[in-house]
Protein backbone atom coordinates (compact mmCIF):
# COMPACT_ATOMS: atom_id res chain seq x y z
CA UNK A 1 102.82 128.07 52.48
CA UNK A 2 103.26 127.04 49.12
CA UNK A 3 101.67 124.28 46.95
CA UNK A 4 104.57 122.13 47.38
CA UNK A 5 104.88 122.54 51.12
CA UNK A 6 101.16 121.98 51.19
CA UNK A 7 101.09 118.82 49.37
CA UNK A 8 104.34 117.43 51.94
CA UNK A 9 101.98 117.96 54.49
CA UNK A 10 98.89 115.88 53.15
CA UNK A 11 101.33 113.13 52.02
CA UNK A 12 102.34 112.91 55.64
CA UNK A 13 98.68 113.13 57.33
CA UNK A 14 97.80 110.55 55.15
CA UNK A 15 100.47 108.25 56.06
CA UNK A 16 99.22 106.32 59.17
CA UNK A 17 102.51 105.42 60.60
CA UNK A 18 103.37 109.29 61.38
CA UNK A 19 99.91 109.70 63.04
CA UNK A 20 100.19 106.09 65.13
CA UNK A 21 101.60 107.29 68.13
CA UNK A 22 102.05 104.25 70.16
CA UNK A 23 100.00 103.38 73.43
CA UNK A 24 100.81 102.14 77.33
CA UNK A 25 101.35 98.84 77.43
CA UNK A 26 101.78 98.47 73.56
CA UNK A 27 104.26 96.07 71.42
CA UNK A 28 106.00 98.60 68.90
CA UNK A 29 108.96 97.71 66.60
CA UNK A 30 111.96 100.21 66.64
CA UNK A 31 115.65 100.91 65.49
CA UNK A 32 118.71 100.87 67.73
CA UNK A 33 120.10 104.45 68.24
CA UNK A 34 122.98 104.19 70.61
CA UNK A 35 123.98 101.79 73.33
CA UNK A 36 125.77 102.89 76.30
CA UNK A 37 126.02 101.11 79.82
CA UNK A 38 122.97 99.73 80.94
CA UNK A 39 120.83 101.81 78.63
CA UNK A 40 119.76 101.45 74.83
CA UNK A 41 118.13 104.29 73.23
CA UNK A 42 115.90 103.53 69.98
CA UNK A 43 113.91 105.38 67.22
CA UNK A 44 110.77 104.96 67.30
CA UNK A 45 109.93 105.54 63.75
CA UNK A 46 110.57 109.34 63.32
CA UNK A 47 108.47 110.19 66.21
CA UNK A 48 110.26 110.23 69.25
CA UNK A 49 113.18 108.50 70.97
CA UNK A 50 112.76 105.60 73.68
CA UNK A 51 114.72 104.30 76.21
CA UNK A 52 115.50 100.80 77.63
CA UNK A 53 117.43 100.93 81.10
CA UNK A 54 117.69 98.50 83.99
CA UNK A 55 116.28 94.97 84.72
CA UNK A 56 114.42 96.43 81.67
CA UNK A 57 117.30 95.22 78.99
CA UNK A 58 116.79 92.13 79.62
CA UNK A 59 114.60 88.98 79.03
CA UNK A 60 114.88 85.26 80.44
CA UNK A 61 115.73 83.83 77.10
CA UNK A 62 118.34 86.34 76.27
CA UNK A 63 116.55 87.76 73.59
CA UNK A 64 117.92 91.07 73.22
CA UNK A 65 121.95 89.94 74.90
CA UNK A 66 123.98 90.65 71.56
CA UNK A 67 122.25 94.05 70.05
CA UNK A 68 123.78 96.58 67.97
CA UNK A 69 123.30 99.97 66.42
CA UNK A 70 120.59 99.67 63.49
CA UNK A 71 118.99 96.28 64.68
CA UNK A 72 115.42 96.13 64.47
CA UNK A 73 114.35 94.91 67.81
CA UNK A 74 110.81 95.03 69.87
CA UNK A 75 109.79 96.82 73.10
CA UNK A 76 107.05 97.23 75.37
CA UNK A 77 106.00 100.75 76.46
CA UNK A 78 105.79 101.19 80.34
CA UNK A 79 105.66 105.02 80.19
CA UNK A 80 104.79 107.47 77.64
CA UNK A 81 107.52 109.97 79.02
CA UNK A 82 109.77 109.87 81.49
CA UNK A 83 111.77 112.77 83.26
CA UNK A 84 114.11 113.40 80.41
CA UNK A 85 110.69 113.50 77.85
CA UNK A 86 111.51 109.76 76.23
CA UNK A 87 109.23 107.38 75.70
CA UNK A 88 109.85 104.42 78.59
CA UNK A 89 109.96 100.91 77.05
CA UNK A 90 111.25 97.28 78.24
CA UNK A 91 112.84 94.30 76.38
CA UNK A 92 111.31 91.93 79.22
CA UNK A 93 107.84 92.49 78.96
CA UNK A 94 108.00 92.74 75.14
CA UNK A 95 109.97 89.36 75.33
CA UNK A 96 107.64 87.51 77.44
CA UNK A 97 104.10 88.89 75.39
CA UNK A 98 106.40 87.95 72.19
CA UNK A 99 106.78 84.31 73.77
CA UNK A 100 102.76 84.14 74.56
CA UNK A 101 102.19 84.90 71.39
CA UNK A 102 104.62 82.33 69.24
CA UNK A 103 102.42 79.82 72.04
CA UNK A 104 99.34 80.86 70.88
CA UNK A 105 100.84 79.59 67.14
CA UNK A 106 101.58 76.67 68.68
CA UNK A 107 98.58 75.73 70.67
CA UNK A 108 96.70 76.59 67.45
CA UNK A 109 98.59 74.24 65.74
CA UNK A 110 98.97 71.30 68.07
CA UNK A 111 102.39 71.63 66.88
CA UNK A 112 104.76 69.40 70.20
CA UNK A 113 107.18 71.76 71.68
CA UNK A 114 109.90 70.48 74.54
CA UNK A 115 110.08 71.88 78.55
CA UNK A 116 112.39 71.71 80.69
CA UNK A 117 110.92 70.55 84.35
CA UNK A 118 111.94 73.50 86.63
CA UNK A 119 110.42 71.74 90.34
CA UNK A 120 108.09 69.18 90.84
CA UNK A 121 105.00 69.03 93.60
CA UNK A 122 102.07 66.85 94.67
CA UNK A 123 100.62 67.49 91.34
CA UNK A 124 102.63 67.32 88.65
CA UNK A 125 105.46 69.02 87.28
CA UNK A 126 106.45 72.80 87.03
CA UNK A 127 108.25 73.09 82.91
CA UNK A 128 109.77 75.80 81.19
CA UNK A 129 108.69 76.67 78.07
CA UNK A 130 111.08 79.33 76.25
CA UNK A 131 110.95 81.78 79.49
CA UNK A 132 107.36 80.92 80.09
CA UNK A 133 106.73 78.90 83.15
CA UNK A 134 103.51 76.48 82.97
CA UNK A 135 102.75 73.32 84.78
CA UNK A 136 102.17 69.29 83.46
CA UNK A 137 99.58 67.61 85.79
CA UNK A 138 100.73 64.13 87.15
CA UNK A 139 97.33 63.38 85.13
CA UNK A 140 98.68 63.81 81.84
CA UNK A 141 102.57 62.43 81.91
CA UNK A 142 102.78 59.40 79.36
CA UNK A 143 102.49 55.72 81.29
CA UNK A 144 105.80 55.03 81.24
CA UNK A 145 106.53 58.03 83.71
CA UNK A 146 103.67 58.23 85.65
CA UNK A 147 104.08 57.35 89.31
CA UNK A 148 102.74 54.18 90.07
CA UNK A 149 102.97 53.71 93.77
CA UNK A 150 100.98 51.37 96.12
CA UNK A 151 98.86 52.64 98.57
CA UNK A 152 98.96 55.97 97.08
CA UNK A 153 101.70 57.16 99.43
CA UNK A 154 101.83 61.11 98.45
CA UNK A 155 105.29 61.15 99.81
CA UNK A 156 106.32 58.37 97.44
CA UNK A 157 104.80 59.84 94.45
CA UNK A 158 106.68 63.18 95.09
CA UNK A 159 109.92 61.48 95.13
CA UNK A 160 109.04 59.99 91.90
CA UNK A 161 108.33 63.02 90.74
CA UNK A 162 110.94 64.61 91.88
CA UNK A 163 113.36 62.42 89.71
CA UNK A 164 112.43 64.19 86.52
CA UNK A 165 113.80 67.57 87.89
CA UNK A 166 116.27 69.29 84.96
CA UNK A 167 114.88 66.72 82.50
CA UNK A 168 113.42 67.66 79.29
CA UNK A 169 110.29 66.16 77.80
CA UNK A 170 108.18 66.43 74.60
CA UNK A 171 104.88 68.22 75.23
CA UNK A 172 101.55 69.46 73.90
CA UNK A 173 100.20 72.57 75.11
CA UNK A 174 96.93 72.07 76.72
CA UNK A 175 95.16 75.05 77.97
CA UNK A 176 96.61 78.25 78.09
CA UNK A 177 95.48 81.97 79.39
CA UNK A 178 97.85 84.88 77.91
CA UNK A 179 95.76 87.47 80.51
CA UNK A 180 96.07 85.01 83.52
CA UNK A 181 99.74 84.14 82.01
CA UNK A 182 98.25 80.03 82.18
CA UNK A 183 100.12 77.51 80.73
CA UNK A 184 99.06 73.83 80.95
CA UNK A 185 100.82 71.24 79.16
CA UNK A 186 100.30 67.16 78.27
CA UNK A 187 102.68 64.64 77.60
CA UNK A 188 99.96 62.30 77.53
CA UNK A 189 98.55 63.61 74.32
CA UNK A 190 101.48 63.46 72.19
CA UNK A 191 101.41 59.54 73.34
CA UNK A 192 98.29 59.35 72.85
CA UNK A 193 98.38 60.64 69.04
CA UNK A 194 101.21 58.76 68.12
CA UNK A 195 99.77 55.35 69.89
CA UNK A 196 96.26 55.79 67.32
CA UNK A 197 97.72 53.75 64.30
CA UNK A 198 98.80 50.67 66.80
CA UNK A 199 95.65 51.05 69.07
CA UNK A 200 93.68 50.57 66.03
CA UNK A 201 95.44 47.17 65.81
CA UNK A 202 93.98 45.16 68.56
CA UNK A 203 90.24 44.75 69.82
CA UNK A 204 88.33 43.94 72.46
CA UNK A 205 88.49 39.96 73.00
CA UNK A 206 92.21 40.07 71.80
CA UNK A 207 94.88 37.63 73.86
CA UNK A 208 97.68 39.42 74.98
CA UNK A 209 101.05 38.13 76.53
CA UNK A 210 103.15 40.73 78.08
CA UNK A 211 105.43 42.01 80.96
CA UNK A 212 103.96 42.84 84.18
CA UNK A 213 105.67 46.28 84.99
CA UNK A 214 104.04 47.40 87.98
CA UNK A 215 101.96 46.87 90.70
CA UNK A 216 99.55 49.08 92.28
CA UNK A 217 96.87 48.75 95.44
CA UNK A 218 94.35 48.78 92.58
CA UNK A 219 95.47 46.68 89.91
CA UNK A 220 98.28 45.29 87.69
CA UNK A 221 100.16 47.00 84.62
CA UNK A 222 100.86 44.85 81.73
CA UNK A 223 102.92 45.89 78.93
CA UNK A 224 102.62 44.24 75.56
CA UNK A 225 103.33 44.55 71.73
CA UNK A 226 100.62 43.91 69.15
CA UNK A 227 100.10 41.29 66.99
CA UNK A 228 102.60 42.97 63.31
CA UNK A 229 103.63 45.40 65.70
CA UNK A 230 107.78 45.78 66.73
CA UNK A 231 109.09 47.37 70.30
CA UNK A 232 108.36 50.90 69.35
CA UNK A 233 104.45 49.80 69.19
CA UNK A 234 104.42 48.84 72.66
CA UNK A 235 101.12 49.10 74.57
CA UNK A 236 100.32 49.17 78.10
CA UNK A 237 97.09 48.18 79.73
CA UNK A 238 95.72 48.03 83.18
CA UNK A 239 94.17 44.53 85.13
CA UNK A 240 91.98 46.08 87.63
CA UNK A 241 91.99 43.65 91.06
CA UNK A 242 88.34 42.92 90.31
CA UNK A 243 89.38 41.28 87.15
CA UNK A 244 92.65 39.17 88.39
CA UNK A 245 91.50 36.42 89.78
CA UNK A 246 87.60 35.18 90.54
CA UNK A 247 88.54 34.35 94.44
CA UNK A 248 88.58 37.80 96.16
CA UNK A 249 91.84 39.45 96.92
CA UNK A 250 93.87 41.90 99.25
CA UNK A 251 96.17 43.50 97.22
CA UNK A 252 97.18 41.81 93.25
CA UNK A 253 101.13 41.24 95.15
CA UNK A 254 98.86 38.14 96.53
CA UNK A 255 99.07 36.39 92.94
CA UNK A 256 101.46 38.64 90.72
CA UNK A 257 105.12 40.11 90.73
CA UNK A 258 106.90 42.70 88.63
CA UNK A 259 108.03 41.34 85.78
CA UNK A 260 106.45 38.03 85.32
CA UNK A 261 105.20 37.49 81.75
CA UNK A 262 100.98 37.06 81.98
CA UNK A 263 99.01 36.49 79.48
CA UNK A 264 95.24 38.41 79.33
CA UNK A 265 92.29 39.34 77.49
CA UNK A 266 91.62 42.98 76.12
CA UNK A 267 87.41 43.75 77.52
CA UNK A 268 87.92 47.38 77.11
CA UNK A 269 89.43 50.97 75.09
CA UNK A 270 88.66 53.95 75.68
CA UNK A 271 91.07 56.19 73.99
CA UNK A 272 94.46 55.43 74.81
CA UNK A 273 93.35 53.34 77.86
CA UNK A 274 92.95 49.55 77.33
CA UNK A 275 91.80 47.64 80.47
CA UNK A 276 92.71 43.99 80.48
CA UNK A 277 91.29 40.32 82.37
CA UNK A 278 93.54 37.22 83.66
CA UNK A 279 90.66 35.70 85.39
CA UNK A 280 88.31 35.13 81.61
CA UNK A 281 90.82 32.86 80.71
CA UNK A 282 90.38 30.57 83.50
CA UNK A 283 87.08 28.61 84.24
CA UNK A 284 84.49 30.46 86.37
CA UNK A 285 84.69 28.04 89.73
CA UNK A 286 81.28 29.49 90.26
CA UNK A 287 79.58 28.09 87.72
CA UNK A 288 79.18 24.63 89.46
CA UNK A 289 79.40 26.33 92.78
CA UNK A 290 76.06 24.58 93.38
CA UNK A 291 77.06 21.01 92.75
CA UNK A 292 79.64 21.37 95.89
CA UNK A 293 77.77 23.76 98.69
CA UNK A 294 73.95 23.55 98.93
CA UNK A 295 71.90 25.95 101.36
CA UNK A 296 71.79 24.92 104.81
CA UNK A 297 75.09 22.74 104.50
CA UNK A 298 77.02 23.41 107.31
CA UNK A 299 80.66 23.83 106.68
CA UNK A 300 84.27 24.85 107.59
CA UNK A 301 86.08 28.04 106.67
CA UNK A 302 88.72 30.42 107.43
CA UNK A 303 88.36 33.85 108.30
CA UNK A 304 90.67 35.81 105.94
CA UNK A 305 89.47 39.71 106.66
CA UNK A 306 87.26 41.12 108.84
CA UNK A 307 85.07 44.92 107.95
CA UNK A 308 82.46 46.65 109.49
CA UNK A 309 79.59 44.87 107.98
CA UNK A 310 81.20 41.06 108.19
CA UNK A 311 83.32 38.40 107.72
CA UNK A 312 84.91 37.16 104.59
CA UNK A 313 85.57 33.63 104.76
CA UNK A 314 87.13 30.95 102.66
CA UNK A 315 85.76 27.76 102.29
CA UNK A 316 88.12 27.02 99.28
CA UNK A 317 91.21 28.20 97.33
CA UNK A 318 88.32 29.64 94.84
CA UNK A 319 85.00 29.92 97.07
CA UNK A 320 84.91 32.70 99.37
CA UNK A 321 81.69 34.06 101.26
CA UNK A 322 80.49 36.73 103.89
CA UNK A 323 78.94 36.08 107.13
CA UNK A 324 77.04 39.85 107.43
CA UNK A 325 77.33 41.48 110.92
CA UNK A 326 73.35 40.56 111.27
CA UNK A 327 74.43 36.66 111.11
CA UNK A 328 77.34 36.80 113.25
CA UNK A 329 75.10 36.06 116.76
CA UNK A 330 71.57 36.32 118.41
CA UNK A 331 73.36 39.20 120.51
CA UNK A 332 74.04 42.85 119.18
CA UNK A 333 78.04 42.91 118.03
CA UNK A 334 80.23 45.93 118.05
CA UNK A 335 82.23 44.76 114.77
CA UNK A 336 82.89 41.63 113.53
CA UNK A 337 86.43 41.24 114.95
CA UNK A 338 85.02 40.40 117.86
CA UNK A 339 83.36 37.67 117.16
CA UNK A 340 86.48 36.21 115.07
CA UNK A 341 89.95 37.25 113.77
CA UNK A 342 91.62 36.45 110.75
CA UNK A 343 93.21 32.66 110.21
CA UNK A 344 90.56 31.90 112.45
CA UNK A 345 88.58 27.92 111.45
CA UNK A 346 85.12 28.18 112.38
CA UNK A 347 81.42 26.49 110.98
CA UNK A 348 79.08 28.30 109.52
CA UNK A 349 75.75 27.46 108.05
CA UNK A 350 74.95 28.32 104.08
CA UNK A 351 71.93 30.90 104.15
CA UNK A 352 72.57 31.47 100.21
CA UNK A 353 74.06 30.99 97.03
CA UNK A 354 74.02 33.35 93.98
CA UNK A 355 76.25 31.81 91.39
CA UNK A 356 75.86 35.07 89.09
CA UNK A 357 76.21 37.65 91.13
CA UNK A 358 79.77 35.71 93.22
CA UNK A 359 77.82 35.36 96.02
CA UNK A 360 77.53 33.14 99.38
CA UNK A 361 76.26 33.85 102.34
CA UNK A 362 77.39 31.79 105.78
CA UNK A 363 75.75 32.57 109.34
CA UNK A 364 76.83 31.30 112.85
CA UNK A 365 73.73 33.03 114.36
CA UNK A 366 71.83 30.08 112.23
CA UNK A 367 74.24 27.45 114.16
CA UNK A 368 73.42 29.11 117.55
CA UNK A 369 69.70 28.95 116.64
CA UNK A 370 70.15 25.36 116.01
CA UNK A 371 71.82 24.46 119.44
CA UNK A 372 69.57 26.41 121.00
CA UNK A 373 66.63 24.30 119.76
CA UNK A 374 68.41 20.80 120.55
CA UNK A 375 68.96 22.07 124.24
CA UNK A 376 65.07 22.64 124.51
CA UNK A 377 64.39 19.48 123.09
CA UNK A 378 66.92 17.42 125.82
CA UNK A 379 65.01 19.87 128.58
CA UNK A 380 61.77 18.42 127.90
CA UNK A 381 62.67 14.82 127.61
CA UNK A 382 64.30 15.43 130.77
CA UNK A 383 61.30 16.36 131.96
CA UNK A 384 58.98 13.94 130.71
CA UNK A 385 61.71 10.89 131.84
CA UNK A 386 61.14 11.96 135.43
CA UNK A 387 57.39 12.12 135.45
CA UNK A 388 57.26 8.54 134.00
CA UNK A 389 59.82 7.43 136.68
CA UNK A 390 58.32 9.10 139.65
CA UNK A 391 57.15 6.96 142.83
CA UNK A 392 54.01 8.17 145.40
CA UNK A 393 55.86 8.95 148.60
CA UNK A 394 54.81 6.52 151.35
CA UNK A 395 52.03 7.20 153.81
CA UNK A 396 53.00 8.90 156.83
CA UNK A 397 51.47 9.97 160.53
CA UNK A 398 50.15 12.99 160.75
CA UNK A 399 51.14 14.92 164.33
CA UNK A 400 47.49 14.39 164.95
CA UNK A 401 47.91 10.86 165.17
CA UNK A 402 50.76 10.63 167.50
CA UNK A 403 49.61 12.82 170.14
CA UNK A 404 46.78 10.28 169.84
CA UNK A 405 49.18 7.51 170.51
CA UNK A 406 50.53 9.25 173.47
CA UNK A 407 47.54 9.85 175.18
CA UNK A 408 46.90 6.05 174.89
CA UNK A 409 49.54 5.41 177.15
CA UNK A 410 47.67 7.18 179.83
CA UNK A 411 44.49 5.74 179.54
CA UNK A 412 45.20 2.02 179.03
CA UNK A 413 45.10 -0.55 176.38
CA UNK A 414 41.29 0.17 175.38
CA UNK A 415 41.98 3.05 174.84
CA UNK A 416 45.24 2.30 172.71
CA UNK A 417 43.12 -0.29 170.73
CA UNK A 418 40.22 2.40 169.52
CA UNK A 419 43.36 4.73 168.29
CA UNK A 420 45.45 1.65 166.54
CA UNK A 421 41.91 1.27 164.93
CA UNK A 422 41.23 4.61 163.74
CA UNK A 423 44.78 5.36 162.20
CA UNK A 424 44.29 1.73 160.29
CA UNK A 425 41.23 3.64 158.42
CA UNK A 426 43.23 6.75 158.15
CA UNK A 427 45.71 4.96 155.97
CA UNK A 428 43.42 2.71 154.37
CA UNK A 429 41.99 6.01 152.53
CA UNK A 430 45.05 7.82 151.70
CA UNK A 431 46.76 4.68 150.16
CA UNK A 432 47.51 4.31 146.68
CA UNK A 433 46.15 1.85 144.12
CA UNK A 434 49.95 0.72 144.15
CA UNK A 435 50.24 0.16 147.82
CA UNK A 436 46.91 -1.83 147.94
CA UNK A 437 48.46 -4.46 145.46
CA UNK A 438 51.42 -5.52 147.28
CA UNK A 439 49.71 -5.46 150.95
CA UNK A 440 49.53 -8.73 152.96
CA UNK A 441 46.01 -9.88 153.36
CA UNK A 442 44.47 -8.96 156.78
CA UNK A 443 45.96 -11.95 158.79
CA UNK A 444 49.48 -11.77 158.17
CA UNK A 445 51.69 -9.50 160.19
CA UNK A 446 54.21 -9.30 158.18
CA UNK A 447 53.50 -6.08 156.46
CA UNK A 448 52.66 -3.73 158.90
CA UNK A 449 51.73 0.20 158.44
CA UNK A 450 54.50 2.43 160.32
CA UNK A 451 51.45 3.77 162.71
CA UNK A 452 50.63 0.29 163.61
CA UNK A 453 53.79 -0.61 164.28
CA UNK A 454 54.71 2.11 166.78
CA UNK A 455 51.10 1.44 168.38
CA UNK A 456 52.41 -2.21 168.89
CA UNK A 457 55.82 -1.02 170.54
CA UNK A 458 53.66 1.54 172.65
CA UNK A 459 51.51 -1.86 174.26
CA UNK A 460 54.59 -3.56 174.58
CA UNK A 461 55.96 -0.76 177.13
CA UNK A 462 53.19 -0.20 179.07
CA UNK A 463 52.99 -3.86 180.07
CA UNK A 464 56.32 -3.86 180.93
């Protein structure tokens, strides 16, 4: 070999490129050779030829669709030779790594990129991105298209959902995997970032006026615009039902409907979320609470809702209390529906009043108690009415003494005489103090014992 042929050779050992013979599953760049039919062969730089064939030519996004003798295009390898000794490689799988990796750009970039929403599901949407499926959780759509649907009815919010199919939408990529092939995107965030400057506008103790634009089991959405702000600074915030009205409600339909104009007052942000108050802008009713119901006032009230532990009860359009299970009766009770059903008037007694805390407690065990005591009380006057009232029951003959009287009538008036005699002593002694003030004196026959009259009617017989 000569010194030329030599020095050839140690140019090309040294070059890298002619020694880089590429790997399975590698990303390698190459030159068009020929295309024929469903096949494309290319050169993969000096060192051997590749082929594309198949589902293998081509890529969602249509990549590689208008290709021509001497483009530079890139290919996956699937298989280091094949049966005809080429190098197997595939415009799909080079397309879709390609795509990961212009997302990765992205992602690092926070740069907004648009989807196209493929399906949609319980939670969220499924989006295109290039040929890159990924998902947008219902969590992170932007207000104005997030499903806002009372009662949380999952059926409801899938329809909603549904209604963005084949729409396209500005996004942020979230998370993403390239191994796992992950893809999570937010329209949220891009909201979010451009909604900083106006956020920044308002704070907390700021009246707002705005549009009620939707109604939900747990609250009410207001939308408003800021104070030097025009339409395209519109912010939304959220009344929670706590913070509607001071009276308690069922559902905020009770007091408010879509589009009505309300006015509230900002208490909270936290990020992009601003939480809003109707009821600080009216007057606490429960700050004099104690000037109109004192404890142990009994009063009237109607029974709006009945729970497991009570009854909630309004005693005014702005007052409302709880009668706990434990002060519904002396007896055990199942639940209080029993014991009353909504619309129902009853009394109850006050058992306490916490103006702070919202609170008033009512009890009809407390009225039972009460009855119960009064009924006791009539029980023993009763009582005590009839002693005072009560007469000693009149002296009568014991069987003793008549036998006595009829064996009298056998043995003649002397007899007869002795016995009258002996039952005059008998009731002598048992008489009462009472009797022995209104009887006759001695001599006058006018008040006569019963025994001493039948002794009389006896004589009267016999000497007949």
């Amino acid at each position: 070999m000569t010194d030329t042929q030599n020095s050839q050779l140690s140019a090309l050992l040294e070059n890298d490129q002619y020694l880089n013979v590429p790997e399975l599953g590698a990303l390698i760049e190459a030159t068009v050779l020929s295309i024929k039919g469903r096949e494309v062969r290319l050169d993969i730089n000096g060192l051997t030829t590749g082929v594309v064939r198949g589902r293998e030519l081509f890529t969602e996004g249509g990549t590689y669709g208008n290709i021509k003798r001497g483009d530079k295009v890139e290919a996956t390898v699937v298989d280091l030779e094949n049966e005809n000794g080429e190098m197997e490689l595939s415009f799909r799988f080079a397309g879709n790594k390609k795509a990961w990796e212009d997302m990765q750009e992205q992602f690092q970039k926070n740069e907004p990129v648009e989807v196209k929403v493929l399906d949609a599901n319980k939670g969220g949407l499924i989006v295109q991105l290039g040929h890159v499926t990924g998902f947008l959780p219902v969590s992170q759509l932007a207000p104005e298209n997030y499903p806002r649907v009372s009662g949380g009815d999952k059926g409801k919010i899938l329809d909603k959902l549904k209604s963005f199919v084949g729409k396209k939408m500005r996004v942020q990529i979230l998370d993403m995997n390239i191994d796992d092939e992950k893809l999570i995107v937010s329209e949220k965030t891009i909201w979010e970032s451009e909604q900083k400057n106006v956020i920044s506008q308002i704070n907390v103790g700021d009246v707002v006026e705005g549009e009620i634009t939707a109604l939900a089991d747990f609250g009410a959405f207001v939308k408003f615009i800021p104070s030097g702000s025009d339409a395209s600074g519109a912010l939304e915030g959220l009344v929670h039902i706590s913070e509607i009205a001071w009276q308690r409600i069922d559902h905020p339909r009770d007091l408010l409907k879509a589009g009505e104009t309300a006015k509230a007052e900002i208490i909270g942000i936290d990020g992009s979320k601003i939480f809003l108050s109707m009821k600080k802008l009216k007057t606490d009713p429960w700050a004099d609470v104690e000037t109109k119901y004192k404890i142990g006032d009994v009063v009237e009230g109607t029974v709006l809702k009945s729970n497991p532990f009570g009854l909630f009860v309004e005693l005014d359009k702005d007052i409302h209390g709880l009668a706990h299970i434990s002060e519904l009766s002396e007896s055990p009770v199942d639940h209080p529906s029993k014991v009353a059903k909504s619309g129902e008037v009853l009394k109850f007694k006050i058992v306490s009043i916490e103006p702070k805390e919202h609170r008033l407690g009512l009890s009809l065990r407390a009225l039972e108690e009460k009855k119960a005591v009064k009924a006791e009380e009539v029980v023993k006057e009763e009582k005590v009415t009839v002693a005072d009232n009560s007469i000693p029951e009149a002296v009568i003959p014991s069987e003793a003494d008549l036998s006595a009287v009829a064996l009298a009538k056998e043995e003649g008036s002397q007899e007869v005489a002795e016995v009258k005699e002996e039952v005059s002593e008998t009731s002598e002694a048992t008489e009462t103090p009472a009797e022995a003030e209104v009887e006759a004196p001695a001599d006058d026959a006018k008040t006569e014992a019963p025994a001493e009259a039948e002794v009389e009617k006896t004589e009267e017989a016999k000497a007949e």
